[in-house]
C-alpha atoms as a PDB file:
ATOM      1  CA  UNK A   1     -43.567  75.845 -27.738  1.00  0.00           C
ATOM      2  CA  UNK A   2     -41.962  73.612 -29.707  1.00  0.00           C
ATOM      3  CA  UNK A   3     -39.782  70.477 -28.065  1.00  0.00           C
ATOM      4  CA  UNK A   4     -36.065  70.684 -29.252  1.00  0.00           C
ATOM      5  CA  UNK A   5     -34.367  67.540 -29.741  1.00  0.00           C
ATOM      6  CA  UNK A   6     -30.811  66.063 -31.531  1.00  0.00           C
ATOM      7  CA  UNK A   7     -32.290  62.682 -32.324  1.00  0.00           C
ATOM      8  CA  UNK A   8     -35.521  60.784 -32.685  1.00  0.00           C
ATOM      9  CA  UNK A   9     -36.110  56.839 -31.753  1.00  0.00           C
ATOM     10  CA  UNK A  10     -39.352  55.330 -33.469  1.00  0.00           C
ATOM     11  CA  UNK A  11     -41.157  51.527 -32.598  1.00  0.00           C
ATOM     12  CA  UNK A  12     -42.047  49.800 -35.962  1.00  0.00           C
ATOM     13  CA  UNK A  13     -44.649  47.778 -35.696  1.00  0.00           C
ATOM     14  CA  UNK A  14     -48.094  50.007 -34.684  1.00  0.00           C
ATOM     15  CA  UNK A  15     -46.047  52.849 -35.290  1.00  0.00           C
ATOM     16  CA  UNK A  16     -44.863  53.140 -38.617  1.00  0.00           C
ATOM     17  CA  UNK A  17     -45.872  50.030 -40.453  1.00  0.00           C
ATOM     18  CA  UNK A  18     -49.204  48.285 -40.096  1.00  0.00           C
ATOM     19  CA  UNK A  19     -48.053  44.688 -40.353  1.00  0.00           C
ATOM     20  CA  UNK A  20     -50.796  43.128 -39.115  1.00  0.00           C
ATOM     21  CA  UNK A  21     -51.909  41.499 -41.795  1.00  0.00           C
ATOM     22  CA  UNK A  22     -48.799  39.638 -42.845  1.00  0.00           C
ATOM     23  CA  UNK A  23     -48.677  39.058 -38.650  1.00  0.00           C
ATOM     24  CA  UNK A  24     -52.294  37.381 -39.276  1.00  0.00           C
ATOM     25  CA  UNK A  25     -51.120  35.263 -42.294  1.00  0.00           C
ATOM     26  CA  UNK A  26     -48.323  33.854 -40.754  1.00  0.00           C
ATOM     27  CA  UNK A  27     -50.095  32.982 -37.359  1.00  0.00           C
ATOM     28  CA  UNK A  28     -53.222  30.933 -39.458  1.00  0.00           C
ATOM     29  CA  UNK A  29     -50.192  29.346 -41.108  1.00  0.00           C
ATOM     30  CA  UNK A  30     -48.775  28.452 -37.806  1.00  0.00           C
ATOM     31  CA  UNK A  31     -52.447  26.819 -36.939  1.00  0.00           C
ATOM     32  CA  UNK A  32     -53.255  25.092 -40.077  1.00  0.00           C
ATOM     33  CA  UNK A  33     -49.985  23.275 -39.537  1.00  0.00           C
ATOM     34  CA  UNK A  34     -50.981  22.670 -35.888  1.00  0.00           C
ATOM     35  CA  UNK A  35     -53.830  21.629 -37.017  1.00  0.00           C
ATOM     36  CA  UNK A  36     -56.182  24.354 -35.017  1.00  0.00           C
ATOM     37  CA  UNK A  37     -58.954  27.022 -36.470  1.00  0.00           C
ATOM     38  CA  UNK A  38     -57.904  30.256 -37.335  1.00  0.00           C
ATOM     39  CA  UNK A  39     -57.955  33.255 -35.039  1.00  0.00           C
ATOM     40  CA  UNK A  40     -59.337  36.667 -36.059  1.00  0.00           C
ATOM     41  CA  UNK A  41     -57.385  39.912 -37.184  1.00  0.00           C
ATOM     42  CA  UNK A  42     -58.429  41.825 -34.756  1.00  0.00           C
ATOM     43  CA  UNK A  43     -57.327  39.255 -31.835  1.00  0.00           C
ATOM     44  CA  UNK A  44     -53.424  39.264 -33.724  1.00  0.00           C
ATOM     45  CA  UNK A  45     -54.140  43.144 -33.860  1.00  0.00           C
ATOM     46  CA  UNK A  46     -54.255  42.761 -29.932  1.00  0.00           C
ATOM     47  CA  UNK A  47     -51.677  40.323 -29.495  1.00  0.00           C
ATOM     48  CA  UNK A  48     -48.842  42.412 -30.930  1.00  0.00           C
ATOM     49  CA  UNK A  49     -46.006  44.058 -28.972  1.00  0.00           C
ATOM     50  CA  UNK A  50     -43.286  41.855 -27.392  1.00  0.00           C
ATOM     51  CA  UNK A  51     -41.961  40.204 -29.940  1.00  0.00           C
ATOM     52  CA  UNK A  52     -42.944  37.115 -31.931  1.00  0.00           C
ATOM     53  CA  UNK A  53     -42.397  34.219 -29.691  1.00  0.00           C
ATOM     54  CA  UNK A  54     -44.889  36.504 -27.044  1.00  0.00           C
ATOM     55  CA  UNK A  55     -46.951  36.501 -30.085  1.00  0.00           C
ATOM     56  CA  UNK A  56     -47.123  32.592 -30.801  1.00  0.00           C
ATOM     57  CA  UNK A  57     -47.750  32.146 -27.252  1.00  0.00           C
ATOM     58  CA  UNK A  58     -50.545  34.704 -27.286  1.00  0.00           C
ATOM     59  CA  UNK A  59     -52.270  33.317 -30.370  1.00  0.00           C
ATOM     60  CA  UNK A  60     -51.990  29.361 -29.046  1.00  0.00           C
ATOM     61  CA  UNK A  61     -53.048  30.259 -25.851  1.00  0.00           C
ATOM     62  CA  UNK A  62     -56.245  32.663 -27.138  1.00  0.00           C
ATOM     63  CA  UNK A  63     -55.280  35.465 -24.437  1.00  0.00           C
ATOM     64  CA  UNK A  64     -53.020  38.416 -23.817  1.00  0.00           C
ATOM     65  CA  UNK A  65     -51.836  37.061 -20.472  1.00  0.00           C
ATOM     66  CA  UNK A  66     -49.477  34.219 -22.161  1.00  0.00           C
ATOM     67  CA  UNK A  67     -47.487  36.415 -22.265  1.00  0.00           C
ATOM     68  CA  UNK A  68     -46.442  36.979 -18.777  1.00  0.00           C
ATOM     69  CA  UNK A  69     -45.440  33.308 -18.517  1.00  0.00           C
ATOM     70  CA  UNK A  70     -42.221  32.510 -18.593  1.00  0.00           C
ATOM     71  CA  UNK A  71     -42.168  29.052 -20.318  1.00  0.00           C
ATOM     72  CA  UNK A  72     -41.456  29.526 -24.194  1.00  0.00           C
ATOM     73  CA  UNK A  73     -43.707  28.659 -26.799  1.00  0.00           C
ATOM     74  CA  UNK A  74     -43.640  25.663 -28.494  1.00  0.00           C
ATOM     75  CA  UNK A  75     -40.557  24.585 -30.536  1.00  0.00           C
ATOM     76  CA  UNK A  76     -42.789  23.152 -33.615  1.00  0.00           C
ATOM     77  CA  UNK A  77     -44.943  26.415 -33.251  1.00  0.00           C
ATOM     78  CA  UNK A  78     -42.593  28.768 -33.567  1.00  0.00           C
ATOM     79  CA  UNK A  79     -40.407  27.390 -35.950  1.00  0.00           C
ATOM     80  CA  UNK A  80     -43.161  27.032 -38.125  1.00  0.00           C
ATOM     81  CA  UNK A  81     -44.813  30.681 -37.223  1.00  0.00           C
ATOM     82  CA  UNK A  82     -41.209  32.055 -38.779  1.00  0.00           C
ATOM     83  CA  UNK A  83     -41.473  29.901 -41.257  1.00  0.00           C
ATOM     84  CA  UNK A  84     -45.027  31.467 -42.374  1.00  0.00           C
ATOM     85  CA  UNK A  85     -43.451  35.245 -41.582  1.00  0.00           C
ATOM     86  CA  UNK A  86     -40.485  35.272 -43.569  1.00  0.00           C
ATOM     87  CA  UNK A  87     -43.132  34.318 -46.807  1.00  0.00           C
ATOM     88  CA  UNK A  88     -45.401  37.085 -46.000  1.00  0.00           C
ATOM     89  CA  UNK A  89     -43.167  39.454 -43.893  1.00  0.00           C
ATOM     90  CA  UNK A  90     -43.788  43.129 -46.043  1.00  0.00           C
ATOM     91  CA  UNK A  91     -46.002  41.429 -48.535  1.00  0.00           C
ATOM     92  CA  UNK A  92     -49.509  43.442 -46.943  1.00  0.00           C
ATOM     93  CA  UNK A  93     -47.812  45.718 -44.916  1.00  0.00           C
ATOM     94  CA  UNK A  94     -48.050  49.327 -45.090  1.00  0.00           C
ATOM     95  CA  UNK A  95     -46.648  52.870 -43.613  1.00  0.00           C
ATOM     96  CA  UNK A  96     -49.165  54.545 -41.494  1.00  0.00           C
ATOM     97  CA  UNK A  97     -50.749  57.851 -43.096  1.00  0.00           C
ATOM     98  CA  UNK A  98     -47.980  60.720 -42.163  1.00  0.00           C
ATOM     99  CA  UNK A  99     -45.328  58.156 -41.910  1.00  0.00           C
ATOM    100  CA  UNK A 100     -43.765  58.899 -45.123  1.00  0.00           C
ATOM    101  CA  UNK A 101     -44.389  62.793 -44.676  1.00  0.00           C
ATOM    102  CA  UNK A 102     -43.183  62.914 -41.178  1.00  0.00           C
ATOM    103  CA  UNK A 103     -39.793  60.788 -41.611  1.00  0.00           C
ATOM    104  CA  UNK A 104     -38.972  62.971 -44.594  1.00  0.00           C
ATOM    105  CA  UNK A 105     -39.775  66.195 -42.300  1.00  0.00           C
ATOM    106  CA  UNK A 106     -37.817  64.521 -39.966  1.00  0.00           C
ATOM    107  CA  UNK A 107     -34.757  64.607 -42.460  1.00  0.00           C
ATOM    108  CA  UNK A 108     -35.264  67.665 -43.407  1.00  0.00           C
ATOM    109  CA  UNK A 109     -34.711  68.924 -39.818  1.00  0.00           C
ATOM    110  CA  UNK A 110     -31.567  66.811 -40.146  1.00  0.00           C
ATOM    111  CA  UNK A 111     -32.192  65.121 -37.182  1.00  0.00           C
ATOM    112  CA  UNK A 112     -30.690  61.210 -36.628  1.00  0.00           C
ATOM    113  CA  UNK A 113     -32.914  58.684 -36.471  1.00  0.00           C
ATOM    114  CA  UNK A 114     -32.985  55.023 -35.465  1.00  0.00           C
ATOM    115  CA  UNK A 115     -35.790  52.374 -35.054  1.00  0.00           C
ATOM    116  CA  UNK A 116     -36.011  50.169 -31.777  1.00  0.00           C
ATOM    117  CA  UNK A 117     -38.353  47.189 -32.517  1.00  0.00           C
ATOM    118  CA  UNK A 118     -38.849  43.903 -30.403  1.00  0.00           C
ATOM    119  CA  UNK A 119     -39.412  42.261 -33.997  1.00  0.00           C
ATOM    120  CA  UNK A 120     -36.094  39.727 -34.347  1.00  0.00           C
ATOM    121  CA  UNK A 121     -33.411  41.226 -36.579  1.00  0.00           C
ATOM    122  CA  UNK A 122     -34.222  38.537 -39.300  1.00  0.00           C
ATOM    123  CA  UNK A 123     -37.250  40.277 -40.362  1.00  0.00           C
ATOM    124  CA  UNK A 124     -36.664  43.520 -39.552  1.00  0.00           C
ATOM    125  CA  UNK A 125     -33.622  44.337 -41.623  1.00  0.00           C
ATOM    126  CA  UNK A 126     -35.858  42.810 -44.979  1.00  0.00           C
ATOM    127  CA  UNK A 127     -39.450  44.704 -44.089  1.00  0.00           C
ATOM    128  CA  UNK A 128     -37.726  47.971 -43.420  1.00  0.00           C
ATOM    129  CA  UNK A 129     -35.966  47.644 -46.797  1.00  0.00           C
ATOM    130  CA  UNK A 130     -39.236  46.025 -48.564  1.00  0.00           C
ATOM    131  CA  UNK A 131     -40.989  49.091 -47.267  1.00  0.00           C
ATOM    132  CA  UNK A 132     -38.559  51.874 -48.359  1.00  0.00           C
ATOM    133  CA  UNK A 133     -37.908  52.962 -44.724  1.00  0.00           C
ATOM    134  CA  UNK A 134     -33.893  51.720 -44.829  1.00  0.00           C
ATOM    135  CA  UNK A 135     -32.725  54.870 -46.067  1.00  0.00           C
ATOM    136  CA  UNK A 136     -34.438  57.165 -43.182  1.00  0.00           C
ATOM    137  CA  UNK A 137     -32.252  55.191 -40.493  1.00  0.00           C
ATOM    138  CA  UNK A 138     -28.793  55.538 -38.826  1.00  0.00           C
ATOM    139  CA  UNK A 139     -29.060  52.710 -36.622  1.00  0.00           C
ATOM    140  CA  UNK A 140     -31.542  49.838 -35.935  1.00  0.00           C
ATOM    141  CA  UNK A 141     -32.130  47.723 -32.848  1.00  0.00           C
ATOM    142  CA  UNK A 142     -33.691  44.926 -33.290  1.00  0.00           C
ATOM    143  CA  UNK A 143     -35.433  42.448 -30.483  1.00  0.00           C
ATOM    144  CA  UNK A 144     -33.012  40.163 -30.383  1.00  0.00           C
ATOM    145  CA  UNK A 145     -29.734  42.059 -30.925  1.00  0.00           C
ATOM    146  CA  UNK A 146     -29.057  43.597 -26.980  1.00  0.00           C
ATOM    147  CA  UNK A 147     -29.666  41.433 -24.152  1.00  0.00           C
ATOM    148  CA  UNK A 148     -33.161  43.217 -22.949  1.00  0.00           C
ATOM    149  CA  UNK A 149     -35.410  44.327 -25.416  1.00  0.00           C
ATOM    150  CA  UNK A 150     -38.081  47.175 -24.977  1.00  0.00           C
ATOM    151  CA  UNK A 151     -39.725  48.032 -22.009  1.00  0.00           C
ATOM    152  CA  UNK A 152     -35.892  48.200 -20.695  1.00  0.00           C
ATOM    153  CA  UNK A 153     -34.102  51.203 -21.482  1.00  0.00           C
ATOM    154  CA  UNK A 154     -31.279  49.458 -23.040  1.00  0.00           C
ATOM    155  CA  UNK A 155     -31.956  49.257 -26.674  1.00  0.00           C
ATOM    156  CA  UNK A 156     -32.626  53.120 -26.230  1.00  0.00           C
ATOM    157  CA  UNK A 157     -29.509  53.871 -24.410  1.00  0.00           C
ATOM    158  CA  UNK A 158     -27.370  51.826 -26.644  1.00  0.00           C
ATOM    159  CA  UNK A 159     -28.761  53.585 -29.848  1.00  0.00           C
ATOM    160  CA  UNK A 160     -28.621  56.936 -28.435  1.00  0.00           C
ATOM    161  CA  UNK A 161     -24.920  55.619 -27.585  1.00  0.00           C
ATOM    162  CA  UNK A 162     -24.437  55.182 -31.580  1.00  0.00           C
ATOM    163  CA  UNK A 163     -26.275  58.374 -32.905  1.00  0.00           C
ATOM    164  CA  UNK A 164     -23.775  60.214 -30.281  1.00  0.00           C
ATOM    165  CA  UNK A 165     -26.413  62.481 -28.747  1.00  0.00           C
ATOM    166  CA  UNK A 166     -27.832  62.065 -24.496  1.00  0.00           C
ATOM    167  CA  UNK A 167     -31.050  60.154 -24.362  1.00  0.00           C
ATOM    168  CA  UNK A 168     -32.010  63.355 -22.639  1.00  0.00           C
ATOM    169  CA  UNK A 169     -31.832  65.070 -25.955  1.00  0.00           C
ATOM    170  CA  UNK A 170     -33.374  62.096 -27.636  1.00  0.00           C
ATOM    171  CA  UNK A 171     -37.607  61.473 -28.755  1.00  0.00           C
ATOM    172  CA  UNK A 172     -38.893  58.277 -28.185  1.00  0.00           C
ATOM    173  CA  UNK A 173     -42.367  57.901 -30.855  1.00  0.00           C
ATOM    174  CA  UNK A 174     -43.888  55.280 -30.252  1.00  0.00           C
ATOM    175  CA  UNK A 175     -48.071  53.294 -29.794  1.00  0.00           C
ATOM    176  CA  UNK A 176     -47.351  51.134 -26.581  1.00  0.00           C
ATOM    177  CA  UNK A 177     -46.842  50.636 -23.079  1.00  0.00           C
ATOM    178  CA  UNK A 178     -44.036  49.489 -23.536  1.00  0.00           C
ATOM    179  CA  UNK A 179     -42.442  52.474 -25.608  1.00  0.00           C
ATOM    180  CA  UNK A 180     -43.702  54.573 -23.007  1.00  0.00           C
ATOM    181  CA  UNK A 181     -41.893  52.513 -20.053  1.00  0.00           C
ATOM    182  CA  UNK A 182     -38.669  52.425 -22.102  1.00  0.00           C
ATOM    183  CA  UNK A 183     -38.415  55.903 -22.945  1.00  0.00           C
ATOM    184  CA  UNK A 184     -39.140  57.249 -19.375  1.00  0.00           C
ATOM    185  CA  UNK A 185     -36.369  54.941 -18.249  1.00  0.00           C
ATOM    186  CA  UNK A 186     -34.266  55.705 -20.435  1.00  0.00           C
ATOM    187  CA  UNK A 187     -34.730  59.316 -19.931  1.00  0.00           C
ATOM    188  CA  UNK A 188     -35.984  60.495 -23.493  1.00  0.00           C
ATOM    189  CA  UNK A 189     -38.967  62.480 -24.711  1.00  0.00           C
ATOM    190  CA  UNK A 190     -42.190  59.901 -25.251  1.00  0.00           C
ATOM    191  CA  UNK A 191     -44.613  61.019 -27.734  1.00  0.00           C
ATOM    192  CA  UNK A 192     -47.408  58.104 -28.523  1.00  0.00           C
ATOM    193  CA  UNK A 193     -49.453  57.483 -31.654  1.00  0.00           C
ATOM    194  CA  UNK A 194     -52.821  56.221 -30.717  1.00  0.00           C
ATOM    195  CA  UNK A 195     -53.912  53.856 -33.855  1.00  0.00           C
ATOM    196  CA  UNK A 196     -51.392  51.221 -33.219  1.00  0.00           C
ATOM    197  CA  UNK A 197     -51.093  47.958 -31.195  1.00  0.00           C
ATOM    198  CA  UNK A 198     -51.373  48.919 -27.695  1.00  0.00           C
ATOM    199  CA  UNK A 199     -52.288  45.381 -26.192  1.00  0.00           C
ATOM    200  CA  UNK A 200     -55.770  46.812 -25.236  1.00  0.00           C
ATOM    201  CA  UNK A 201     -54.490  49.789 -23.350  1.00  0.00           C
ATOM    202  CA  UNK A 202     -55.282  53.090 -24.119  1.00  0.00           C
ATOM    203  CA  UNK A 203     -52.140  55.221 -24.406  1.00  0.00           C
ATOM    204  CA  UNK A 204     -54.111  58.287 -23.527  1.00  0.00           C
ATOM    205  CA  UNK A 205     -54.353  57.121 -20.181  1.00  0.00           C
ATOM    206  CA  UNK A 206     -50.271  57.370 -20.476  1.00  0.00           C
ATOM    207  CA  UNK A 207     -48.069  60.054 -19.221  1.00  0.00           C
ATOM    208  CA  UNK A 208     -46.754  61.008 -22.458  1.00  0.00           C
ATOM    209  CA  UNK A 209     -45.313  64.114 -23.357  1.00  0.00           C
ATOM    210  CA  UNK A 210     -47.794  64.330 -26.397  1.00  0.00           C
ATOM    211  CA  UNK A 211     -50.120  62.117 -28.259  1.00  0.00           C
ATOM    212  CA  UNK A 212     -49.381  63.003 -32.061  1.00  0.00           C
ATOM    213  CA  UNK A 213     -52.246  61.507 -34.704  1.00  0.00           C
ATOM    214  CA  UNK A 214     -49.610  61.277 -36.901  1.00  0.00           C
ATOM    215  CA  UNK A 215     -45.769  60.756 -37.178  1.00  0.00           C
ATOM    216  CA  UNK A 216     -46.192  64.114 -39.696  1.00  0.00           C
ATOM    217  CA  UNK A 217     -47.656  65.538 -36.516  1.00  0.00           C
ATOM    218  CA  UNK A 218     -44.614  64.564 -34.241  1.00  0.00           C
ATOM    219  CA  UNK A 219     -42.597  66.361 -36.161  1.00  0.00           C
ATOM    220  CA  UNK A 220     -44.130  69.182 -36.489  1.00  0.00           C
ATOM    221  CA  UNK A 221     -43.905  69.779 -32.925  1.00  0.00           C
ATOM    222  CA  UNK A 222     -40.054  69.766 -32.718  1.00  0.00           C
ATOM    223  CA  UNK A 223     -37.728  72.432 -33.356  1.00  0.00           C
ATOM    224  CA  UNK A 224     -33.780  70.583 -34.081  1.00  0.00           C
END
């Protein structure tokens, strides 16, 4: 039967947009400055999902667990990470297949929609546009623009909040953990794509309400 919703909330990175490769380019400019080797695509691939200065710390540290320390990365790596990012942010990057079908389905059920990323607002306002995603959107939450970012709730609240429908009536789509946590607290729908960046976790193992192959798919499983 299909799941009736008034709004739908969708990750970016993993989900939508495969931005790895710009991700990659930036973070081997980050180490040729530092003076380090290179690390692989498939290792940045991995590293992905809590926001770029998780990221730096990830790729100086050669592990996911730098992320679960507290202590920031360092200043000089960062700075020159963004640096490297805002010159190849939406150069390689591309939609998923059944992105483009499924936001214009999506539309076409007139149903709101909003994008909750933990990528800072500085270069997710320009990739969405670079992309042609902008125009699908009634609100966008950026990592950095609420005081928690995802796996809280909050970004989802406050952007149900601003597309004026319950998160109870709300779908959360997205390829993480993290999605998963912050649309179960929040109280929305979670349906997970299973090609994104998922840390190393299998989001089958998740207890999702579906796992969709395809944002096309997602859609075609609601009823507005």
């Amino acid at each position: 039967m299909p799941l009736a919703v008034k709004a739908v909330l969708l990750d970016l990175d993993g989900t939508l947009l495969d931005t790895v490769l710009d991700l990659h380019a930036a973070a081997n400019g980050m180490l040729a400055d530092l003076g380090r080797p290179p690390v692989a695509v498939e290792d940045i691939r991995a590293y992905v999902g809590r926001g770029i200065p998780n990221l730096v710390k990830r790729v100086l540290a050669g592990h996911l667990e730098a992320a679960d320390d507290p202590t920031p990365p360092p200043a000089e790596a960062l700075a020159s990470f963004r640096k490297h990012y805002a010159h190849f942010n939406g150069r390689a990057t591309r939609p998923f297949p059944g992105v483009m079908e499924g936001l214009e389905a999506l539309k076409a059920m007139h149903l709101p929609m909003g994008v909750i990323t933990n990528k800072a607002k500085d270069f997710t306002l320009p990739l969405i546009a670079r992309t042609g995603l902008a125009p699908y959107f009634d609100v966008t939450v950026a990592g950095d623009m609420l005081p928690k970012p995802k796996p809280d709730p909050m970004p989802l609240v406050w952007a149900c909040g601003r597309l004026g429908v319950s998160p109870a009536d709300t779908l959360m789509v997205g390829d993480s953990v993290h999605d998963f946590k912050a649309g179960r607290a929040a109280g929305c729908y979670v349906f997970l794509v299973p090609y994104g960046y998922n840390e190393g976790q299998d989001v089958r193992t998740l207890a999702a309400d579906a796992i969709v192959g395809s944002l096309l798919e997602a859609a075609q499983r609601l009823s507005s």
